[in-house]
Protein backbone atom coordinates (compact mmCIF):
# COMPACT_ATOMS: atom_id res chain seq x y z
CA UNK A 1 169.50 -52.08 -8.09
CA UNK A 2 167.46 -49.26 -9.32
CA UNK A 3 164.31 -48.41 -8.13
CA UNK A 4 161.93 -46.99 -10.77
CA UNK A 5 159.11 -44.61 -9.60
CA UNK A 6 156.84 -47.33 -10.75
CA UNK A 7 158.27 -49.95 -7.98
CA UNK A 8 158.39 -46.89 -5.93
CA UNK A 9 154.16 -46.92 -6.22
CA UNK A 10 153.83 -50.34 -5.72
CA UNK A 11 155.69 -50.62 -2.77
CA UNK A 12 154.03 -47.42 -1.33
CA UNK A 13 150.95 -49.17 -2.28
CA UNK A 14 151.11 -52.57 -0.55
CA UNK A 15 152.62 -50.70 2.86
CA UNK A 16 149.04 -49.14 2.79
CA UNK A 17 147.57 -52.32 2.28
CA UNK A 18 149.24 -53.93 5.12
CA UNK A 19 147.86 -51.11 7.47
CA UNK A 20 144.65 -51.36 5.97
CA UNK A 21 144.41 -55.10 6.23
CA UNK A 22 145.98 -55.60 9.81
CA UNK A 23 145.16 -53.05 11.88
CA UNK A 24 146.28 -55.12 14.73
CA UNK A 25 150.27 -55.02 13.35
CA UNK A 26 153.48 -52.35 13.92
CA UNK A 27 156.32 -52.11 12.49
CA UNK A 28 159.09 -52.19 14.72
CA UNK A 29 162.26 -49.92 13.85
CA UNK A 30 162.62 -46.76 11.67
CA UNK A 31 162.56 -48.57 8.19
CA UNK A 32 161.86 -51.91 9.13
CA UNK A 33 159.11 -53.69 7.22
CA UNK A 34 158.64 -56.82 9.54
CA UNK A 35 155.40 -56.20 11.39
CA UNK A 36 154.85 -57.55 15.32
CA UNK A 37 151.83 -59.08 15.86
CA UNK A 38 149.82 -58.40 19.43
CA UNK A 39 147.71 -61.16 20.26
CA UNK A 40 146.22 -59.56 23.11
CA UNK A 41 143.39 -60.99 25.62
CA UNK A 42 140.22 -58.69 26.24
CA UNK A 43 140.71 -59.96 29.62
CA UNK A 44 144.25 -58.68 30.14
CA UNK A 45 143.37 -55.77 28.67
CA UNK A 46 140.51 -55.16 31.26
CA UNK A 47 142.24 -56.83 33.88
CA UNK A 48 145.56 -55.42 33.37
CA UNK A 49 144.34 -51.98 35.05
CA UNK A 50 142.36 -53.50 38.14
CA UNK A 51 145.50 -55.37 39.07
CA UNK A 52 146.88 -51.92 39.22
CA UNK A 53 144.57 -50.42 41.20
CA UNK A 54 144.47 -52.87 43.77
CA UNK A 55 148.27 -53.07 43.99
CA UNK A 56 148.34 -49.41 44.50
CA UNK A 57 145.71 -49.26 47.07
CA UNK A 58 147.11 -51.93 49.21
CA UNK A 59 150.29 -50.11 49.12
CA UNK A 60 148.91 -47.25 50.95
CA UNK A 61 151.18 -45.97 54.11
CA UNK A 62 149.60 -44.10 56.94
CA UNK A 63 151.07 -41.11 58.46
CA UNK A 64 152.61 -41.70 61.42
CA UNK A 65 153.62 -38.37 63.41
CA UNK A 66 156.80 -37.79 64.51
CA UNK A 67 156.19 -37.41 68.21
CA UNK A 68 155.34 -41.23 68.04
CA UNK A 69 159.82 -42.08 66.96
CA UNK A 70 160.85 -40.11 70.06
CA UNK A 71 161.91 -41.05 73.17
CA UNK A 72 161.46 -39.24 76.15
CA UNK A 73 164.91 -39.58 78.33
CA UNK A 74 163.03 -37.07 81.04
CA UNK A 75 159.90 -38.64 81.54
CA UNK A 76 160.44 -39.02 85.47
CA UNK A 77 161.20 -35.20 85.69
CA UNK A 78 158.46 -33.78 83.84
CA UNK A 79 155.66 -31.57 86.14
CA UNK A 80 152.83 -30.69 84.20
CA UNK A 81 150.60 -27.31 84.97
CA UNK A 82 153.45 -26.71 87.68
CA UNK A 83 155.65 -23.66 87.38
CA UNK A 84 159.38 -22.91 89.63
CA UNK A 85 158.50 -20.93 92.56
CA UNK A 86 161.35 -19.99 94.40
CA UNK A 87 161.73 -19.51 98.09
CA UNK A 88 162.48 -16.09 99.90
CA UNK A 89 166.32 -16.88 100.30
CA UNK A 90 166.68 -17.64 96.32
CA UNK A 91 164.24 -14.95 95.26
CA UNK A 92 166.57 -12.55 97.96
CA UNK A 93 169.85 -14.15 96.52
CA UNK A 94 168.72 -13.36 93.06
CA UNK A 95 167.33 -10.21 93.30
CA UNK A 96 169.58 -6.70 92.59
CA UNK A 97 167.34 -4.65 95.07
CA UNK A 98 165.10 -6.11 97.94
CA UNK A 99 162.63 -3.24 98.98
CA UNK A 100 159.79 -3.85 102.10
CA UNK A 101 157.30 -2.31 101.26
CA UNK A 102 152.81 -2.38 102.56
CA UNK A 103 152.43 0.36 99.63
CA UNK A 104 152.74 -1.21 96.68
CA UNK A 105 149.72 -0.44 93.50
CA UNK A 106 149.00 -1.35 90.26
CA UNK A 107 149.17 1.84 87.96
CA UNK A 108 148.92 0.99 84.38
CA UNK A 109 148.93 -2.32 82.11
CA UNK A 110 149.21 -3.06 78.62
CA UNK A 111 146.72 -6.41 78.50
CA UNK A 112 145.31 -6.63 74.75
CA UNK A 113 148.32 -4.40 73.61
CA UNK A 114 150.98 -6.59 72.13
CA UNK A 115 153.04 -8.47 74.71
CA UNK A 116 151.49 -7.41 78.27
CA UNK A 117 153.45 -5.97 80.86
CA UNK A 118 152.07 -4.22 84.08
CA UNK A 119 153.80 -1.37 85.81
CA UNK A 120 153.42 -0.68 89.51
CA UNK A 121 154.36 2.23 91.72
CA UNK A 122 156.35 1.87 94.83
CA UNK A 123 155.29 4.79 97.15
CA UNK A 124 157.59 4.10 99.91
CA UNK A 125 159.68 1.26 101.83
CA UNK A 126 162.79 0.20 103.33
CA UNK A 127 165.61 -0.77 101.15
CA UNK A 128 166.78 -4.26 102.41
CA UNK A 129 169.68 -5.14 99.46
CA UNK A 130 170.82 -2.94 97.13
CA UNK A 131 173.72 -4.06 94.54
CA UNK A 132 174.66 -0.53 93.76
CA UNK A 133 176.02 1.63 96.34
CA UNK A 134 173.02 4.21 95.30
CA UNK A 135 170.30 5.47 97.03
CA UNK A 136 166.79 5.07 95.53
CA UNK A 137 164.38 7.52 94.96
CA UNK A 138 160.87 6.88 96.30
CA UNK A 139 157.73 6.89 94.81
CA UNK A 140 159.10 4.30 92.07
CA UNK A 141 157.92 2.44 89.09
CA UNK A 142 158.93 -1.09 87.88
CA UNK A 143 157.72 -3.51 85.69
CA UNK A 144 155.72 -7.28 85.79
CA UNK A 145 155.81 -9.37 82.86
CA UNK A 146 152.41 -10.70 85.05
CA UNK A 147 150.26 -9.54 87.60
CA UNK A 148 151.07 -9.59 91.36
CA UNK A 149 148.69 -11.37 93.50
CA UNK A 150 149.14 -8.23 95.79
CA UNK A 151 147.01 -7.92 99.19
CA UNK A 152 146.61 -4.05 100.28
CA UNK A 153 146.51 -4.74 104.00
CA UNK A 154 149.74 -6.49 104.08
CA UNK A 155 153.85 -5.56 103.84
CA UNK A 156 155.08 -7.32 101.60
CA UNK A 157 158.93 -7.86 99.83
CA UNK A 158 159.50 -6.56 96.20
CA UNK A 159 162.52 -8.36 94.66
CA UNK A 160 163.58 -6.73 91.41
CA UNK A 161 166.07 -6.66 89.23
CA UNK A 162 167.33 -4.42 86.59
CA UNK A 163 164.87 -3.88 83.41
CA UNK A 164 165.90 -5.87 80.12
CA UNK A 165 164.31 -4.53 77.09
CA UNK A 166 161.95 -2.09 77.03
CA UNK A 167 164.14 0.89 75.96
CA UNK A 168 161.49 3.36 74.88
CA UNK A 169 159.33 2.36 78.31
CA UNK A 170 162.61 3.16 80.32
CA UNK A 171 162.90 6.75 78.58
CA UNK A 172 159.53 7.57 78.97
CA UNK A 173 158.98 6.48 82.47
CA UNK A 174 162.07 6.44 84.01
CA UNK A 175 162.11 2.57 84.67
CA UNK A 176 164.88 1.13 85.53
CA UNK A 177 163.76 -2.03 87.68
CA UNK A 178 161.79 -4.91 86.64
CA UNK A 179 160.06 -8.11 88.62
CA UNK A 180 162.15 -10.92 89.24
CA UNK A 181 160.84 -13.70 87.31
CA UNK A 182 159.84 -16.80 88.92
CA UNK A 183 159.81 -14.83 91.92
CA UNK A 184 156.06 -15.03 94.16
CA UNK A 185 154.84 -12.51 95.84
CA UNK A 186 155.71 -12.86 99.67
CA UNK A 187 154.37 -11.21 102.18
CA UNK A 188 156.67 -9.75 105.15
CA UNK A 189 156.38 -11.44 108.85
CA UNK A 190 154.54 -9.76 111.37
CA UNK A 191 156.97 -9.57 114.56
């Protein structure tokens, strides 16, 4: 069947009326001409996003940190605000060279520089353990990673070990020798 551009018009022309006339209708499909009717409820309508809301609100999860999940399998072992200190035999048996010394000073830090460090200055002493078969030269320097509780009027035993790191300190200074970590400062016996 032909379609005249008259029929053509009049179709054209009652599409617009049904848009017109129903403002509430869609057609569903590309070329379909059967409308779908919404018979919607102001309520729903206003309802509709409240429902929403609340569902979405209720739904809320709190953060929960992860430190709450883990389990501590050391909990009898752990020492708060209390650091290693080891005894004269371990800080002996760990050391490379044991020096007595009662002339021990402080010569130059770098506190508010970076990472602080202080060196100190052995004048003289007795060598009490040496790993090397060398002799060492007195006055010399090594280094602290912290400062020595150190007491003028009192001998006292340096245990060092050899300097990690540090390679432009140990040009320029001639280090060779730093604190042995963990390590207190003990003074010698008076016998």
């Amino acid at each position: 069947m032909m379609v005249t551009n008259g029929m053509q018009n009049i179709l054209r022309s009652n599409i617009n009326v049904l848009y017109i006339t129903k403002p509430m209708q869609f057609y569903i499909g590309f070329f379909s001409t059967t409308p779908m009717k919404f018979n919607m409820n102001k309520k729903l309508i206003i309802g509709l996003p409240a429902i929403l809301m609340v569902l979405l609100l209720s739904c809320e999860k709190k953060y929960q940190s992860p430190g709450q999940y883990e389990n501590d399998l050391f909990a009898d072992e752990h020492q708060e605000g209390k650091a290693y200190i080891m005894n004269k035999d371990e800080c002996f048996n760990g050391s490379e060279l044991v020096i007595a010394s009662s002339d021990v000073k402080l010569t130059d830090s770098s506190k508010g520089r970076g990472k602080s460090f202080y060196l100190y200055k052995v004048r003289s002493g007795k060598v009490l353990k040496t790993v090397r078969d060398s002799t060492v030269e007195m006055p010399m320097l090594f280094l602290s990673q912290y400062k020595l509780k150190i007491k003028n009027t009192d001998s006292m035993y340096v245990y060092l070990k050899n300097l990690e790191g540090y390679r432009f300190l140990k040009k320029d200074r001639n280090l060779n020798y730093q604190w042995l970590k963990a390590a207190p400062v003990y003074n010698m016996d008076k016998k």
